[in-house]
Protein backbone atom coordinates (compact mmCIF):
# COMPACT_ATOMS: atom_id res chain seq x y z
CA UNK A 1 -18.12 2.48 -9.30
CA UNK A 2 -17.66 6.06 -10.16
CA UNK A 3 -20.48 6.86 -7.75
CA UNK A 4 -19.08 4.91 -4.86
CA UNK A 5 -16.03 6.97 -5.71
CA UNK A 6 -17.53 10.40 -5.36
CA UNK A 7 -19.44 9.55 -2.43
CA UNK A 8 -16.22 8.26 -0.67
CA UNK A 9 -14.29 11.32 -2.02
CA UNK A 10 -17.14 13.82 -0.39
CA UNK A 11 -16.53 11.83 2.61
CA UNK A 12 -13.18 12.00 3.08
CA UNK A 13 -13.15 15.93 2.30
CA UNK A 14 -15.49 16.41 5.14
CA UNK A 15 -12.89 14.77 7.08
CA UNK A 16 -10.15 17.17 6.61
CA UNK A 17 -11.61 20.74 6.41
CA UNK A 18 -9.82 24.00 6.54
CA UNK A 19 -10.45 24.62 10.32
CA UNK A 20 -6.90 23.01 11.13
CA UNK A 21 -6.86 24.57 15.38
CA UNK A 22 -3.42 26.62 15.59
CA UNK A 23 -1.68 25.32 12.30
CA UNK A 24 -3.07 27.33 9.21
CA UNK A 25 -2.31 28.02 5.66
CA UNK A 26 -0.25 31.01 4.81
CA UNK A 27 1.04 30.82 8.38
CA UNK A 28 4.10 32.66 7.97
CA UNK A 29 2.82 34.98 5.19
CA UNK A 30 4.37 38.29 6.08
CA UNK A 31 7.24 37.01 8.61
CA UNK A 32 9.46 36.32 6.71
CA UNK A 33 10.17 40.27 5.65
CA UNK A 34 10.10 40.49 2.09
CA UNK A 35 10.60 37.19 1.55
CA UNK A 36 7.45 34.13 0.97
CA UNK A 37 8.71 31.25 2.79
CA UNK A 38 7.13 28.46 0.87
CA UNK A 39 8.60 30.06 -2.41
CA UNK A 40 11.95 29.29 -0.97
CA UNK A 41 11.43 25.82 0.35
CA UNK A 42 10.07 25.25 -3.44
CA UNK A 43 13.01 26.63 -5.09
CA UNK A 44 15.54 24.43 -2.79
CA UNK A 45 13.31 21.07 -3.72
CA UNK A 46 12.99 21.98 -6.78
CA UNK A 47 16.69 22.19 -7.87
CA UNK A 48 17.61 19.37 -5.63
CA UNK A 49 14.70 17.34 -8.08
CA UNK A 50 16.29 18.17 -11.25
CA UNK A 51 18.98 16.38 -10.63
CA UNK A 52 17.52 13.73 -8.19
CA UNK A 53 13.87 12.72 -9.16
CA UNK A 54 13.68 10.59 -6.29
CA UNK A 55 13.42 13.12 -3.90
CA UNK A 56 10.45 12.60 -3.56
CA UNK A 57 10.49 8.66 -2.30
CA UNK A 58 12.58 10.54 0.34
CA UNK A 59 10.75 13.12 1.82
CA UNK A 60 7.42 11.13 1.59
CA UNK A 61 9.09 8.38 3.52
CA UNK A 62 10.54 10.98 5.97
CA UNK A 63 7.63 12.95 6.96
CA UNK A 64 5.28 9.07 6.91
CA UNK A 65 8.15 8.06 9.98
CA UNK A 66 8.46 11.43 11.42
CA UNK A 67 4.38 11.53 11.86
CA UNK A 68 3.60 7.88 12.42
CA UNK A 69 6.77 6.62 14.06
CA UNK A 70 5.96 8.30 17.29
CA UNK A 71 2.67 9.50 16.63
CA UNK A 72 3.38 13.25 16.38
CA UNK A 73 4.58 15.45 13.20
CA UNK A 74 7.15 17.40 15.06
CA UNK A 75 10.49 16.78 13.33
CA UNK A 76 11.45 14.47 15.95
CA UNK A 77 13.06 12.23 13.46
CA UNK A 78 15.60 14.75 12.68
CA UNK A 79 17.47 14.97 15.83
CA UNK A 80 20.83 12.97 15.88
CA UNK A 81 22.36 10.96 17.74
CA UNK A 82 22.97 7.47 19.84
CA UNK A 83 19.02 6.39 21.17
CA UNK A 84 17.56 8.70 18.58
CA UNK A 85 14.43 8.35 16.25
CA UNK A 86 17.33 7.57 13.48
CA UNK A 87 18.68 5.00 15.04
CA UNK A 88 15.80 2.75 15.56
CA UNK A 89 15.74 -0.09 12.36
CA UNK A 90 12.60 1.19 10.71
CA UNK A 91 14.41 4.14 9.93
CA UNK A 92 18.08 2.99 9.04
CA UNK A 93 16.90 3.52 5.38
CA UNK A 94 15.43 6.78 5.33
CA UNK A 95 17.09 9.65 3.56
CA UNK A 96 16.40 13.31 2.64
CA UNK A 97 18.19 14.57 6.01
CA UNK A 98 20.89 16.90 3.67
CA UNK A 99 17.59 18.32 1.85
CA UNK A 100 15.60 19.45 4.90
CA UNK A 101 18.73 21.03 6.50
CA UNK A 102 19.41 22.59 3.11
CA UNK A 103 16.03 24.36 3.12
CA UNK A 104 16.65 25.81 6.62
CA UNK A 105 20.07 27.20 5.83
CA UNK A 106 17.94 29.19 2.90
CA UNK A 107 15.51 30.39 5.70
CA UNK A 108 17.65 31.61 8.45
CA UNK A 109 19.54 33.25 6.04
CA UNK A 110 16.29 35.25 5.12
CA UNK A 111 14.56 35.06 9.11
CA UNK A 112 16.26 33.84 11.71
CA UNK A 113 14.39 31.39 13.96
CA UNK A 114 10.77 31.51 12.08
CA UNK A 115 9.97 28.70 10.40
CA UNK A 116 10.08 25.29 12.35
CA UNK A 117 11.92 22.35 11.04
CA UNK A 118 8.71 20.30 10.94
CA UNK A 119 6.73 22.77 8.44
CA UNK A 120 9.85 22.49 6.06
CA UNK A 121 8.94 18.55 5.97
CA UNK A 122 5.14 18.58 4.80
CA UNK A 123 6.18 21.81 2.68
CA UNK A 124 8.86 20.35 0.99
CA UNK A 125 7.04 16.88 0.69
CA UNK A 126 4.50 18.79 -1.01
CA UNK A 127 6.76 20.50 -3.47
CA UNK A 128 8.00 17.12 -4.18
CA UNK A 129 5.04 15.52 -4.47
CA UNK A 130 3.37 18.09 -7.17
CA UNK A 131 7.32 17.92 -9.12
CA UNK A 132 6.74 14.06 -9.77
CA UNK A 133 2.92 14.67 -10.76
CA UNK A 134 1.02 14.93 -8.08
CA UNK A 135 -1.65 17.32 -7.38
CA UNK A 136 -0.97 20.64 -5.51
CA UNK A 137 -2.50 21.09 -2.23
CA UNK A 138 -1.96 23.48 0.67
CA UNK A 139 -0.16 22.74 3.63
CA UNK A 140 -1.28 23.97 6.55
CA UNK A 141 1.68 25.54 9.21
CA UNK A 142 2.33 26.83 11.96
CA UNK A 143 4.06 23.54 13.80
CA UNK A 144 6.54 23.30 16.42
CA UNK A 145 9.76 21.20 16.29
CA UNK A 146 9.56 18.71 18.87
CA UNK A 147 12.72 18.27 22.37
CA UNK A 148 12.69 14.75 21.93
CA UNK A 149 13.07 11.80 19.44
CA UNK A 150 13.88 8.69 20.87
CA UNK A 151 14.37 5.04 19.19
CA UNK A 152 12.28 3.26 21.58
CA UNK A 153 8.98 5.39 20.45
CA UNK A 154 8.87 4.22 16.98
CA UNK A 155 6.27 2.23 16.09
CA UNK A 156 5.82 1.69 12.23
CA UNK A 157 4.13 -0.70 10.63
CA UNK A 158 5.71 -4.19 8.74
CA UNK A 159 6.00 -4.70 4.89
CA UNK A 160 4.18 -7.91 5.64
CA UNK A 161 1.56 -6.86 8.01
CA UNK A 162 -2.08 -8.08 7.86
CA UNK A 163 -4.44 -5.83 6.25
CA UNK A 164 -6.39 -6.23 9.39
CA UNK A 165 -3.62 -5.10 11.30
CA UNK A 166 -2.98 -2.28 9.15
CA UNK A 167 -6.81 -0.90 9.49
CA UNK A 168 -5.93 -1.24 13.10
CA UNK A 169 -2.91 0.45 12.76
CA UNK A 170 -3.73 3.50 11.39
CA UNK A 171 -6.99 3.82 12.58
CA UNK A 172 -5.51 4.50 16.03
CA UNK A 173 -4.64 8.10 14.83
CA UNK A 174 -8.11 8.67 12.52
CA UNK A 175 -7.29 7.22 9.62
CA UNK A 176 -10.48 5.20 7.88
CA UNK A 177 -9.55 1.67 5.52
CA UNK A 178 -10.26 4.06 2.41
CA UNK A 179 -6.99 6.54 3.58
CA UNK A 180 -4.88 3.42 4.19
CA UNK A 181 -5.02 2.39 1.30
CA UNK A 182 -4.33 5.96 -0.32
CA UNK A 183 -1.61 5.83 2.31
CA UNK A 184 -0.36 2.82 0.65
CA UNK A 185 -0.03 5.16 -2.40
CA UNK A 186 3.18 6.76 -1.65
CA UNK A 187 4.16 3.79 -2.60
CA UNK A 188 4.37 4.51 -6.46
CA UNK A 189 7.28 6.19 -5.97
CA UNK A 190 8.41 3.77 -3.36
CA UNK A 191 11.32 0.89 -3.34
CA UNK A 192 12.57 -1.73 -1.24
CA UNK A 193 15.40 -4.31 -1.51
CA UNK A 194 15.61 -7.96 -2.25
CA UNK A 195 16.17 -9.09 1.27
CA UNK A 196 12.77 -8.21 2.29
CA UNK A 197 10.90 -9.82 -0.17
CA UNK A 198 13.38 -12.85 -1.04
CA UNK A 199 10.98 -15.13 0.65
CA UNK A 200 8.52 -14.19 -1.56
CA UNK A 201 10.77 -14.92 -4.45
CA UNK A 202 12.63 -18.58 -3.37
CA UNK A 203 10.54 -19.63 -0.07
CA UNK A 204 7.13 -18.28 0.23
CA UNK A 205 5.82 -19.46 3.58
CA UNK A 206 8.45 -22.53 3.68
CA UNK A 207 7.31 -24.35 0.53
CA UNK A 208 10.68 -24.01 -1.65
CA UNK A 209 8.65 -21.79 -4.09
CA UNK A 210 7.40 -18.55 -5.03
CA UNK A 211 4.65 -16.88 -3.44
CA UNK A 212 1.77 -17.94 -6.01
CA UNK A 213 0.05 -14.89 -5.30
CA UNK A 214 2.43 -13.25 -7.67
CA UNK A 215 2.52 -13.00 -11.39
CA UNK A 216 4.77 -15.67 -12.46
CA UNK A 217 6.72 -13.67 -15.61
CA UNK A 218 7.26 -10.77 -12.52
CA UNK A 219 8.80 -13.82 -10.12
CA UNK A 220 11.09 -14.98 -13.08
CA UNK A 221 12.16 -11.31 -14.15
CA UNK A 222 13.02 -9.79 -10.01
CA UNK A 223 14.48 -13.69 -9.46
CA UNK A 224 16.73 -13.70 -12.49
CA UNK A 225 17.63 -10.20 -13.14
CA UNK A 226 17.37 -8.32 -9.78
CA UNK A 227 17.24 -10.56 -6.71
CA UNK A 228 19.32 -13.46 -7.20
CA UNK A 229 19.40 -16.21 -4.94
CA UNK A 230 22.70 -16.23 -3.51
CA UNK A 231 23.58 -15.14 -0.14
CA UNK A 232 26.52 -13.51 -1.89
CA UNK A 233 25.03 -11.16 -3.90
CA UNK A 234 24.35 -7.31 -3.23
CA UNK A 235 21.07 -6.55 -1.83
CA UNK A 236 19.46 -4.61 -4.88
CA UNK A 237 16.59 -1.94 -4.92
CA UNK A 238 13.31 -3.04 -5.73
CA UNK A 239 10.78 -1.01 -7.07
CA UNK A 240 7.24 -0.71 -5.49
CA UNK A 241 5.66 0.25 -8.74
CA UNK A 242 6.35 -0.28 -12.84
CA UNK A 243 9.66 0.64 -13.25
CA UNK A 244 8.34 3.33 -15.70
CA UNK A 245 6.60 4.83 -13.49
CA UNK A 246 8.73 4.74 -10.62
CA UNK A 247 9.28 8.45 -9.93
CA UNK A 248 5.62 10.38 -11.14
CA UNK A 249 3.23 10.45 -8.28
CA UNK A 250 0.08 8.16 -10.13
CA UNK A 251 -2.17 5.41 -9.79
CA UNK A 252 -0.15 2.98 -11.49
CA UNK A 253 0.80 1.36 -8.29
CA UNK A 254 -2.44 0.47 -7.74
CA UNK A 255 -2.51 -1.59 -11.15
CA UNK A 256 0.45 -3.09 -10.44
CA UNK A 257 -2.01 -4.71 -7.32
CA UNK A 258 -4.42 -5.57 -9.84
CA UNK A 259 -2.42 -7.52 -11.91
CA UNK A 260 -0.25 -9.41 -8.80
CA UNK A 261 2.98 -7.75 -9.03
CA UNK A 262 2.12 -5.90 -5.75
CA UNK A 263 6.16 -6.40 -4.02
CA UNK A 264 5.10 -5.96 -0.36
CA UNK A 265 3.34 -8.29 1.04
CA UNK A 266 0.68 -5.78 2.14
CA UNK A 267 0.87 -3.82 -1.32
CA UNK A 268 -0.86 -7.64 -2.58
CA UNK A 269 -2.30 -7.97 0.02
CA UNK A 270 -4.68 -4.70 0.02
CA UNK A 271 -5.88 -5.68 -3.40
CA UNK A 272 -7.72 -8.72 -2.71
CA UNK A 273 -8.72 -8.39 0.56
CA UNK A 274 -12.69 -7.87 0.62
CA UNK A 275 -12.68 -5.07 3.23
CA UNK A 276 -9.92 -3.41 1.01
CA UNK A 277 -9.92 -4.63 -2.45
CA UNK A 278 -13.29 -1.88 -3.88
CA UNK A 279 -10.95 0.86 -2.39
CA UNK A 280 -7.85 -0.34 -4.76
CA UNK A 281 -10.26 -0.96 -7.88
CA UNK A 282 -11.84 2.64 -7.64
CA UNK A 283 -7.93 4.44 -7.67
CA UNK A 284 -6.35 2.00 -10.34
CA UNK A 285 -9.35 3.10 -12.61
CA UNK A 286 -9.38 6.90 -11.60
CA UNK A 287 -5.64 8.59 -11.37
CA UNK A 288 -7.49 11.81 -10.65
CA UNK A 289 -9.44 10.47 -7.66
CA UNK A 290 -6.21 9.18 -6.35
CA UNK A 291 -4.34 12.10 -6.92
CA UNK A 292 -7.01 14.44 -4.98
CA UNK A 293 -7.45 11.81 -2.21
CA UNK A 294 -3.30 11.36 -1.50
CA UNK A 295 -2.79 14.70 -1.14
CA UNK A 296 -6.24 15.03 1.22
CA UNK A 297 -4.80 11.93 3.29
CA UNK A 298 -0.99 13.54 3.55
CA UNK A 299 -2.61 16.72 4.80
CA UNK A 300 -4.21 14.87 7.41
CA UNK A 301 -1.19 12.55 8.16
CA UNK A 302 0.83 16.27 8.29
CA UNK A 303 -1.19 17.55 11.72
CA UNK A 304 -0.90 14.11 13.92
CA UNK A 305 -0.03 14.81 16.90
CA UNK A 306 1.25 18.84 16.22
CA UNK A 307 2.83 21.06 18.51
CA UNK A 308 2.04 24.45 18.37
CA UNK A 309 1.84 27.40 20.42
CA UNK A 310 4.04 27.15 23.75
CA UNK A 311 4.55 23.72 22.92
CA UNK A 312 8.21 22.58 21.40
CA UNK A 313 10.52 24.75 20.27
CA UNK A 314 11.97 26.57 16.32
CA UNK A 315 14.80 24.60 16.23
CA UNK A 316 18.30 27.28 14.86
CA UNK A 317 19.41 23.38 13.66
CA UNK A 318 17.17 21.22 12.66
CA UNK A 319 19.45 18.24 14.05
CA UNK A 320 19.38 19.16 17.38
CA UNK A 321 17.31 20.84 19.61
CA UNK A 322 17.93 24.44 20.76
């Protein structure tokens, strides 16, 4: 197993080398005067996470629908207003819009009109991701912010889509089964509410019962402490992963699977599926692997569809465009 593991790991590097076309590392070293750009993205993110661990949920949920929702990592999801990107269901949820504008307050106070709203995201992500546990890797910039964002674009995937479907999915922009699963990932610091996965819970596929895919103590504790079964009652959070783990970037997620306390249908899904299931077993036994391979597999989410060059625009607010 470990040697499957390496060999997939070697694979996926080759996949995602440091030849990135216009967007590089250290982009905007030296343009920013005296200043380093990703030091001050860091030091917003990092005091927002001191107080607010899950930050990082946020901004790894943001920059997954800004990049996959439309195909193209160009901050499109940040523009407001009636039709936009924000407004389309998918995204009624997402959160981390006060952080991101935050950070480019801090920069155009430093250098006007440099750094694109759409670096700030996969910077800040980053940050994020390395303050919860994660492993630190470099973020290639040099984007452009994107003129339009528009509801009826977004395309994201279900919580109870077919594992099929998902291979499908994101292999449409590169992405092999291995990094779909590692996609999955984010989902250790990930939650959802009781509505969605109530039919797990009460009425799994119609039969007045619980889905029996899932561990029966884990259906009696989310059915009797956090998702009751009453139309009246407040749709709770639900954690993706163990609750004490919920906010450090790790491979317990992938346990979770293991053990059938995967919430989303395609988090259970993904762990017993033959073309999937080898993938899960290698990251629940190797938090190191997984760590190295989820930030590999963000990287590569971060340059779909990039605008760079004459293309787009440095948004002055990252709202709306210029």
């Amino acid at each position: 197993m470990v040697k499957r593991a390496s060999i997939i790991a070697v694979l996926v590097l080759s996949l995602i080398s440091s030849c990135y076309g216009q967007v590089t590392v250290g982009y905007y070293n030296n343009k920013c005067g005296t200043k380093d750009v990703e030091s001050i993205i860091r030091g917003v993110v990092s005091t927002r996470f001191s107080y607010e661990g899950a930050i990082v949920a946020f901004l790894l949920r943001l920059q997954f629908h800004d990049c996959l929702g439309d195909k193209q990592c160009d901050a499109s999801l940040l523009l407001a207003g009636p039709g936009s990107e924000q407004t389309a269901v998918p995204n009624f949820t997402v959160k981390g819009y006060d952080l991101i504008d935050a950070i480019k307050a801090a920069l155009e106070q430093e250098c006007p009109g440099v750094v694109s709203c759409s670096d700030i995201i996969a910077a800040a992500t980053r940050d994020a991701v390395v303050l919860a546990g994660g492993s630190y890797y470099d973020v290639p910039m040099g984007r452009k912010d994107g003129l339009v964002g528009l509801a009826s674009n977004v395309d994201l995937p279900p919580p109870d889509i077919s594992v099929a479907s998902a291979i499908q999915y994101y292999g449409k922009v590169g992405f092999s089964a291995l990094e779909t699963v590692v996609l999955l990932g984010g989902h250790t610091v990930g939650v959802t509410h009781c509505s969605v996965i109530k039919d797990r819970l009460y009425n799994y596929k119609g039969t007045q019962s619980a889905d029996p895919d899932l561990d029966a103590f884990y259906v009696f504790f989310l059915g009797n402490i956090i998702c009751h079964n009453d139309p009246n009652a407040v749709d709770m959070f639900v954690f993706l992963d163990s609750p004490d783990s919920v906010l450090t970037v790790d491979n317990s997620y992938y346990k979770m699977l293991l053990n059938h306390k995967g919430i989303l249908p395609i988090d259970n899904a993904i762990a017993f599926d033959p073309s999937t299931s080898g993938y899960v077993n290698d990251l629940a036994n190797n938090n190191d692997y997984f760590l190295d391979l989820f930030g590999k597999t963000i990287v590569k989410m971060g340059l779909i569809g990039v605008l760079t060059g004459n293309q787009g625009e440095i948004r002055q607010v990252c709202s709306k465009t210029n």
